[in-house]
Protein backbone atom coordinates (compact mmCIF):
# COMPACT_ATOMS: atom_id res chain seq x y z
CA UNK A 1 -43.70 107.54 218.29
CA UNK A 2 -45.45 105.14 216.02
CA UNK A 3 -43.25 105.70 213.21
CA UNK A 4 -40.03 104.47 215.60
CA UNK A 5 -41.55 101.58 216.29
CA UNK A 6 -42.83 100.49 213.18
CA UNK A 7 -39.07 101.61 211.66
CA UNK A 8 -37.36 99.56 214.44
CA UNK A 9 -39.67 96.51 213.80
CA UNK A 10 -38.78 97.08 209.62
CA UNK A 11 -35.16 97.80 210.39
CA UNK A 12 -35.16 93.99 211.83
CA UNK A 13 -37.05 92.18 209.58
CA UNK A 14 -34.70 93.99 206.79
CA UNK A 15 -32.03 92.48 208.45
CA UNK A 16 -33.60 89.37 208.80
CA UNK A 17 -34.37 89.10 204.95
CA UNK A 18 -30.59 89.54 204.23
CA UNK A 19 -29.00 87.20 206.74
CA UNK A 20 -31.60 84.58 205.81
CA UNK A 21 -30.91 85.05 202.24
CA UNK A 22 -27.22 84.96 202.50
CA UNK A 23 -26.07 83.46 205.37
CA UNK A 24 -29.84 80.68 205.54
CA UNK A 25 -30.07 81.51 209.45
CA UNK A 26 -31.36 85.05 211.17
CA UNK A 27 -29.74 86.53 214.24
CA UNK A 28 -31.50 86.21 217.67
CA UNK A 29 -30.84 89.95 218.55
CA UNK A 30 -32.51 90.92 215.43
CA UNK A 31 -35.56 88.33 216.34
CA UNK A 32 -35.56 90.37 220.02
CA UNK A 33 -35.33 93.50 218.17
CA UNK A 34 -38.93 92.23 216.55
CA UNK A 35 -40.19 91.36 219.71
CA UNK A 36 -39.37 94.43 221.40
CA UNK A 37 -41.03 96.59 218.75
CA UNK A 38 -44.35 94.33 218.63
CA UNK A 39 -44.31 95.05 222.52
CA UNK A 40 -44.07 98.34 222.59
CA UNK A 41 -46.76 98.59 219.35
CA UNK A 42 -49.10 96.36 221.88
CA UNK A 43 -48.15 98.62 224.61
CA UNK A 44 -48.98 101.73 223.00
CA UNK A 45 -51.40 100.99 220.93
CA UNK A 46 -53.87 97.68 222.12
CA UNK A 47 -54.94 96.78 225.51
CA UNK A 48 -54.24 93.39 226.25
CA UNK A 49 -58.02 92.28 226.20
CA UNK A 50 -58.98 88.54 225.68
CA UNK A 51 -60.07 89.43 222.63
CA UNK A 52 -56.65 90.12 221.02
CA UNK A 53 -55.39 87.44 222.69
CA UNK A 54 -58.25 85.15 221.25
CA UNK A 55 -57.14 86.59 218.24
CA UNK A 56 -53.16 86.03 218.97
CA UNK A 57 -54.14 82.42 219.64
CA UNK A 58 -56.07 81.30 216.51
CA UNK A 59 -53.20 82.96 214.49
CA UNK A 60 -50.86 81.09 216.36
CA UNK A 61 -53.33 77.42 215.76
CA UNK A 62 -53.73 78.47 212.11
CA UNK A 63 -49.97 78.98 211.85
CA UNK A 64 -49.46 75.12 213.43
CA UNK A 65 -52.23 73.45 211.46
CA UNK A 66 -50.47 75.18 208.03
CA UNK A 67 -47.24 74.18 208.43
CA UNK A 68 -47.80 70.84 210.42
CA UNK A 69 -50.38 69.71 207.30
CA UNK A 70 -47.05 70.94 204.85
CA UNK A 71 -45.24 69.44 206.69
CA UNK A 72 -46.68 66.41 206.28
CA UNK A 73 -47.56 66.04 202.86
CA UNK A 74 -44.09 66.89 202.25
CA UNK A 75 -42.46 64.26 204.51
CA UNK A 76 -44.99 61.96 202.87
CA UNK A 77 -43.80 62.94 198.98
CA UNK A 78 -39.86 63.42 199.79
CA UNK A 79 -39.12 61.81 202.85
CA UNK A 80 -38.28 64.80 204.39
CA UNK A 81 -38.23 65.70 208.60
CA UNK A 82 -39.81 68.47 210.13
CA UNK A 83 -36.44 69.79 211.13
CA UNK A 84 -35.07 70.05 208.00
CA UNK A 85 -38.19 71.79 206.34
CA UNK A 86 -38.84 74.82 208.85
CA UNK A 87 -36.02 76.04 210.97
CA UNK A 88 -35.86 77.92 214.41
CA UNK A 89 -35.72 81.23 213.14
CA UNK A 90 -38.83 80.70 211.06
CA UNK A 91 -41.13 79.73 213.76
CA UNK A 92 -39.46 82.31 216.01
CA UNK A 93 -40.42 84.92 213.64
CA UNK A 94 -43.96 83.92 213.26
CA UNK A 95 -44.56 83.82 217.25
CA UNK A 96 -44.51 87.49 217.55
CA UNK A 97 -45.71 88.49 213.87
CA UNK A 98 -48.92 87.05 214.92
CA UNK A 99 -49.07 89.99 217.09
CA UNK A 100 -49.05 92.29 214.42
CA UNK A 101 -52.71 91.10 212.44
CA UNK A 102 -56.51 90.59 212.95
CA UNK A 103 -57.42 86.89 211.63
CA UNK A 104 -58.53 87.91 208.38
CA UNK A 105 -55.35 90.02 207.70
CA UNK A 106 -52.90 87.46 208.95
CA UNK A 107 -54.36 84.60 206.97
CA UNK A 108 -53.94 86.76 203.48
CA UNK A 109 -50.37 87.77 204.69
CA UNK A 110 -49.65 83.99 205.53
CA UNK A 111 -50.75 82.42 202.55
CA UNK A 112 -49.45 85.11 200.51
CA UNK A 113 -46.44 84.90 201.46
CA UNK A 114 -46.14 81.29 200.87
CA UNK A 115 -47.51 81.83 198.19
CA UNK A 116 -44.75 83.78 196.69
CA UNK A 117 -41.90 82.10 198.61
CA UNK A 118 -42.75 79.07 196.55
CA UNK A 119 -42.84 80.95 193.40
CA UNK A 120 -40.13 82.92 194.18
CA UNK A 121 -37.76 80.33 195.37
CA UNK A 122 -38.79 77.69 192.48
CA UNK A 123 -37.53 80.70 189.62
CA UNK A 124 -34.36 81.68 191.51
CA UNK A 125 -33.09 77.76 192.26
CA UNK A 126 -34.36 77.22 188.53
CA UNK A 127 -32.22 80.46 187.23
CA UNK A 128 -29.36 80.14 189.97
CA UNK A 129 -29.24 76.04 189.75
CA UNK A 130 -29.69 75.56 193.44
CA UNK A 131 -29.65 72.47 194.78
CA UNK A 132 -32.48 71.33 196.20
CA UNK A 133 -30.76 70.48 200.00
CA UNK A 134 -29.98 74.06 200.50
CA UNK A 135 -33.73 74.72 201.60
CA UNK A 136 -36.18 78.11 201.61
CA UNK A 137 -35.41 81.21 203.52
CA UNK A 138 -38.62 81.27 204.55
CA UNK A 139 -37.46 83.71 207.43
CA UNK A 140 -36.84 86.32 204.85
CA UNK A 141 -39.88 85.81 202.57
CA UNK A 142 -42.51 86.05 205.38
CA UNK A 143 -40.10 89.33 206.78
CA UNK A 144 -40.22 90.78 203.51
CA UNK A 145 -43.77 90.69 202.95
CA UNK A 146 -44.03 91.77 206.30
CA UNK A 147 -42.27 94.76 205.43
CA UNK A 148 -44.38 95.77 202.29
CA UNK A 149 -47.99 94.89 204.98
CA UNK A 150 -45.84 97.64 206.81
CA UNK A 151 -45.70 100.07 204.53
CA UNK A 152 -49.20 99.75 203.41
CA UNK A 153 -51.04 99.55 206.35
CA UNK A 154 -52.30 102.91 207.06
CA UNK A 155 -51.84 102.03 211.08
CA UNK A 156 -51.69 99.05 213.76
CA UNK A 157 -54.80 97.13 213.04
């Protein structure tokens, strides 16, 4: 049963990687389709103790106190909004990826992954001569390194 769920919850964010890649926005059934798997992984697999929802919760204030403090610098360097750095689907995604990790495993996935969605992103718009208004798909870099945590995770943690 694990395996369905954990192929469902890939099978969306693979779908959210190309539609944020292609089209810059991700698809609210696919975002429910997420949901729905990290659910039924929580239902399965966790009770829902205070401690994993102590755990959900400083994911959740570590994911705000990243982004906000980005945020920030950013709108202090460029002159840039809030709105226009991190769209809907982004923080959509990361409400029920928090889910998925202890503390110590979702801040290496986290910073990873921005990690290498600033790499990434700075080579292809170099190579592919973006301009600089069309933004990150950071919905499909944090779904695609969720995807590869998938993979080599040997079970829900």
């Amino acid at each position: 049963m694990d395996w369905i769920i954990v192929g469902a919850a890939m099978l969306a964010l693979s779908h959210m990687v190309w539609t944020d890649f292609k089209f810059r926005h991700i698809h609210a059934i696919t975002l429910l389709l997420f949901t729905a798997a990290t659910i039924a992984e929580l239902w399965l697999h966790h009770q829902l103790t205070s401690q994993l929802w102590l755990q959900y919760l400083l994911n959740v204030s570590y994911t705000v106190l990243a982004l906000s403090s980005g945020a920030l610098i950013l709108h202090l360097i460029r002159k840039i909004s809030f709105r226009e750095m991190i769209g809907k689907g982004d923080l959509l995604l990361l409400l029920p990826a928090c889910f998925w990790f202890e503390i110590v495993h979702y801040l290496v996935w986290f910073n990873v992954s921005l990690v290498l969605m600033a790499i990434s992103h700075l080579i292809l718009s170099n190579l592919r001569r973006m301009s600089r208004k069309e933004g990150v798909p950071m919905a499909g870099y944090l779904s695609l390194t969720m995807i590869i945590y998938l993979f080599l995770r040997p079970s829900f943690s």
